[in-house]
Protein backbone atom coordinates (compact mmCIF):
# COMPACT_ATOMS: atom_id res chain seq x y z
CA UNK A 1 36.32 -116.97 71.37
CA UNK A 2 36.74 -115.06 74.56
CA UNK A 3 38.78 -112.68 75.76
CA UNK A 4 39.94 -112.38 79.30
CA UNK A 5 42.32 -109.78 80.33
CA UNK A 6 44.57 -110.27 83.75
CA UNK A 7 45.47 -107.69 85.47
CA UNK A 8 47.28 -106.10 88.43
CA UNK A 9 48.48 -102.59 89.63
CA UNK A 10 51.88 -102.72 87.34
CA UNK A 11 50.78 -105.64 85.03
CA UNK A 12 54.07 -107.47 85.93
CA UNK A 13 54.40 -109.16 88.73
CA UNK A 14 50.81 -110.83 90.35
CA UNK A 15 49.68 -110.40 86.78
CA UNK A 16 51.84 -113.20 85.61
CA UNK A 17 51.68 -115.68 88.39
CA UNK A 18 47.96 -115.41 88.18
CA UNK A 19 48.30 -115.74 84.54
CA UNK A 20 50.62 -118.89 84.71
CA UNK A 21 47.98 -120.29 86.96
CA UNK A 22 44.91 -119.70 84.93
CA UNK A 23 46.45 -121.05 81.77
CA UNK A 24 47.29 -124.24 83.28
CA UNK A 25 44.24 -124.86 84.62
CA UNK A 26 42.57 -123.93 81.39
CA UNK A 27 45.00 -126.47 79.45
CA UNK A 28 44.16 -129.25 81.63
CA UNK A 29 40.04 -128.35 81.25
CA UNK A 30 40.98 -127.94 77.35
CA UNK A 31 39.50 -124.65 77.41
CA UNK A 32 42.53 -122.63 76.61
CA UNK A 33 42.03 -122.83 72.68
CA UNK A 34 38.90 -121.25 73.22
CA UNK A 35 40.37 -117.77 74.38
CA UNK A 36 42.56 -115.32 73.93
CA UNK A 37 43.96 -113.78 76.95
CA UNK A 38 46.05 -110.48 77.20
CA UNK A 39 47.71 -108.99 80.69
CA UNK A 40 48.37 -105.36 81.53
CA UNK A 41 47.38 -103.15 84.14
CA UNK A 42 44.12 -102.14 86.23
CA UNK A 43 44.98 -98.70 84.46
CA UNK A 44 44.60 -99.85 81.15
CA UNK A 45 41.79 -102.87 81.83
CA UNK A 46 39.67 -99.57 82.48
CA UNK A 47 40.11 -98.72 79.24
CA UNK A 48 39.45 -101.91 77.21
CA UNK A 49 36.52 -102.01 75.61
CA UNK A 50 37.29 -105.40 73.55
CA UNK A 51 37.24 -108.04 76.75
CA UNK A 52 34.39 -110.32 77.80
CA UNK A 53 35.60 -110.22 81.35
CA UNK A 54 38.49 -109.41 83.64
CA UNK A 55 40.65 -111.60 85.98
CA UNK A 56 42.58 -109.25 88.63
CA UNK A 57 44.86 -108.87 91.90
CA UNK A 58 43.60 -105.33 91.94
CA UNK A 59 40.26 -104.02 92.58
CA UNK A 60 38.88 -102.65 89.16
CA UNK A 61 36.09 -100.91 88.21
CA UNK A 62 34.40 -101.84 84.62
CA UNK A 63 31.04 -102.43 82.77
CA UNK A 64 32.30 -106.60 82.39
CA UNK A 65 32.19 -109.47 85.19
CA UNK A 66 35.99 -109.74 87.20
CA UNK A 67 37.32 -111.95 89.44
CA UNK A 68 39.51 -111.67 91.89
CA UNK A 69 42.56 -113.55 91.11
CA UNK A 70 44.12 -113.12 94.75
CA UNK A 71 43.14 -116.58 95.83
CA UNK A 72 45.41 -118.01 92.91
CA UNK A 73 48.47 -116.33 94.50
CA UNK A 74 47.63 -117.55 98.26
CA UNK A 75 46.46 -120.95 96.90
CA UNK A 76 42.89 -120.56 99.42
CA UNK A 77 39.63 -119.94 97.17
CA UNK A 78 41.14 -121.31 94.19
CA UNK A 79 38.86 -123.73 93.09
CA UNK A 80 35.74 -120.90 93.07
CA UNK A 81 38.11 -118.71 91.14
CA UNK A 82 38.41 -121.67 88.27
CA UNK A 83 34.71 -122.45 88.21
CA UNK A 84 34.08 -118.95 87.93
CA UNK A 85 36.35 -118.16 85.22
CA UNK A 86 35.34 -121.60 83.39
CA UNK A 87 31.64 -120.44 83.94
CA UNK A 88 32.23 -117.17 81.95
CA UNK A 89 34.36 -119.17 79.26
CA UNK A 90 30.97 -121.32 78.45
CA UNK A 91 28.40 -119.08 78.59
CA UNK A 92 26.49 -118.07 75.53
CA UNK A 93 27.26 -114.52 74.03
């Protein structure tokens, strides 16, 4: 299983539309049983060590793959964020 952590600069706001988003695009690719996503801050995503990769409205800085998550709040990129995401779900390891 693999865990994604999304993320913004106060882990409330962006965070959670970008979260809403993600989860029901994972639903409808039935992909969302296979992870386990937590939300929080670009402050604390910088110290995670337990998260295969990071989805965020904030630049961050970390040793795993992230995506930015700003096209799911302007609705423009979308589709690249998904694959992307979906791509990192699948892969092996």
């Amino acid at each position: 299983m693999k865990h994604i952590m999304i993320c913004c600069g106060a882990g409330v706001a962006t965070s959670t539309v970008a979260l809403k988003k993600l989860e029901a695009y994972l639903q409808g690719e039935q992909l969302l049983d296979k992870v386990r996503i937590s939300q929080g801050t670009v402050a604390e995503a910088i110290t995670r060590d337990d998260v295969d990769f990071i989805v965020s409205t904030s630049p961050v800085k970390v040793s795993v793959p992230v995506i930015n998550a700003l096209p799911l709040l302007t609705g423009m990129g979308t589709d690249k964020v998904f694959s992307r995401v979906k791509e990192l779900i699948l892969a092996e390891g």
